[in-house]
C-alpha atoms as a PDB file:
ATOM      1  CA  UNK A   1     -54.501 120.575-154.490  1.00  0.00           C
ATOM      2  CA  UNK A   2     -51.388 118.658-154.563  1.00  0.00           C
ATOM      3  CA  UNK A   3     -49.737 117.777-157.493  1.00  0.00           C
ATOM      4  CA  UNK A   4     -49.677 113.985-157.042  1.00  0.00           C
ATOM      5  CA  UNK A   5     -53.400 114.190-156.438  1.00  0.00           C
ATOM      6  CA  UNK A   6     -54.572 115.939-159.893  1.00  0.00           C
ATOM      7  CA  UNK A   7     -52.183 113.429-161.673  1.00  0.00           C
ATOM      8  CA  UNK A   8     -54.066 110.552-160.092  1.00  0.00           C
ATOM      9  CA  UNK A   9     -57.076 111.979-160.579  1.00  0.00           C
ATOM     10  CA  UNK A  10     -56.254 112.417-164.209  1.00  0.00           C
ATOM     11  CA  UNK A  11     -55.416 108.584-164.914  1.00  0.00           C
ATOM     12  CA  UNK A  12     -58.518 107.712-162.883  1.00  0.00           C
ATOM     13  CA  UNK A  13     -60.745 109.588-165.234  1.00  0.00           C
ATOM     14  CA  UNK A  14     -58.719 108.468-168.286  1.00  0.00           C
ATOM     15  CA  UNK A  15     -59.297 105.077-167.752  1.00  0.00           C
ATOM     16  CA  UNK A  16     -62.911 105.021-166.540  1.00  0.00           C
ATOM     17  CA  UNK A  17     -63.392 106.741-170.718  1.00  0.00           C
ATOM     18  CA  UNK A  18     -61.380 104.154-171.997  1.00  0.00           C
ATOM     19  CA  UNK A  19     -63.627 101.515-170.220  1.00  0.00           C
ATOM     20  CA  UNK A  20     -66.819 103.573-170.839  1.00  0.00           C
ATOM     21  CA  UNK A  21     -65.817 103.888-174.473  1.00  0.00           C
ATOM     22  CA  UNK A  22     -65.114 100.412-174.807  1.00  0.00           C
ATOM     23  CA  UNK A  23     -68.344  99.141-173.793  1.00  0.00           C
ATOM     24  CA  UNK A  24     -69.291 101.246-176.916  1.00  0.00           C
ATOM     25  CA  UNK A  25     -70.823 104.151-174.768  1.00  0.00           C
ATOM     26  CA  UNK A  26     -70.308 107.364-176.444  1.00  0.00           C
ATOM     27  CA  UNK A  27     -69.879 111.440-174.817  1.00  0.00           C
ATOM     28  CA  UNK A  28     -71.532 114.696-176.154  1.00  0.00           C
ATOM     29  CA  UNK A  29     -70.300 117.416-175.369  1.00  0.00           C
ATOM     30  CA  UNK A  30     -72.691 120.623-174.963  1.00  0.00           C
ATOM     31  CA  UNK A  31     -71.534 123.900-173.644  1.00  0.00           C
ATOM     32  CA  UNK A  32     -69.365 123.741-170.130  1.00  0.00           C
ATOM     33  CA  UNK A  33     -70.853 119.954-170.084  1.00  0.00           C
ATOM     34  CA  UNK A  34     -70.667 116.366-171.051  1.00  0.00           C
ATOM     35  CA  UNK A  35     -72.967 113.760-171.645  1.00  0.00           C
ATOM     36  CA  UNK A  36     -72.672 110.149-171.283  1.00  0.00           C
ATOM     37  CA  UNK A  37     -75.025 108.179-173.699  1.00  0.00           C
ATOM     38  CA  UNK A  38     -75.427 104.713-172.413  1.00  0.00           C
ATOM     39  CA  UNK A  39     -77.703 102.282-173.977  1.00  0.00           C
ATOM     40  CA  UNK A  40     -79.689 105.405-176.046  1.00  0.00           C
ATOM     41  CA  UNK A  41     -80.029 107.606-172.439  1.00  0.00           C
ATOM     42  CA  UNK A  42     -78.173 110.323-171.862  1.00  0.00           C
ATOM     43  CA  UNK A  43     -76.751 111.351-168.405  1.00  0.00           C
ATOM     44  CA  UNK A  44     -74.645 114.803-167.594  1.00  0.00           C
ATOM     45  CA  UNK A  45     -71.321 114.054-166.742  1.00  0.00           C
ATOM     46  CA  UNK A  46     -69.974 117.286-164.604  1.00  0.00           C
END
């Protein structure tokens, strides 16, 4: 993997949790995992 690629990659996912957290969804984290809890439902997040 190129460089240039994992640093776009990085912003991409930093701003899709800045978004997700404001829209006052939250993340749990449990083992390897996350969760994304939106509106009381939790999905994995890989």
């Amino acid at each position: 993997m190129s460089p240039g690629f994992m640093d776009h990659a990085l912003r991409l996912m930093d701003a899709l949790i800045k978004v997700m957290r404001q829209r006052i969804h939250d993340f749990i984290r449990e083992g390897d995992y996350y969760k994304v809890v939106v509106s009381g439902e939790q999905l994995e997040w890989l």
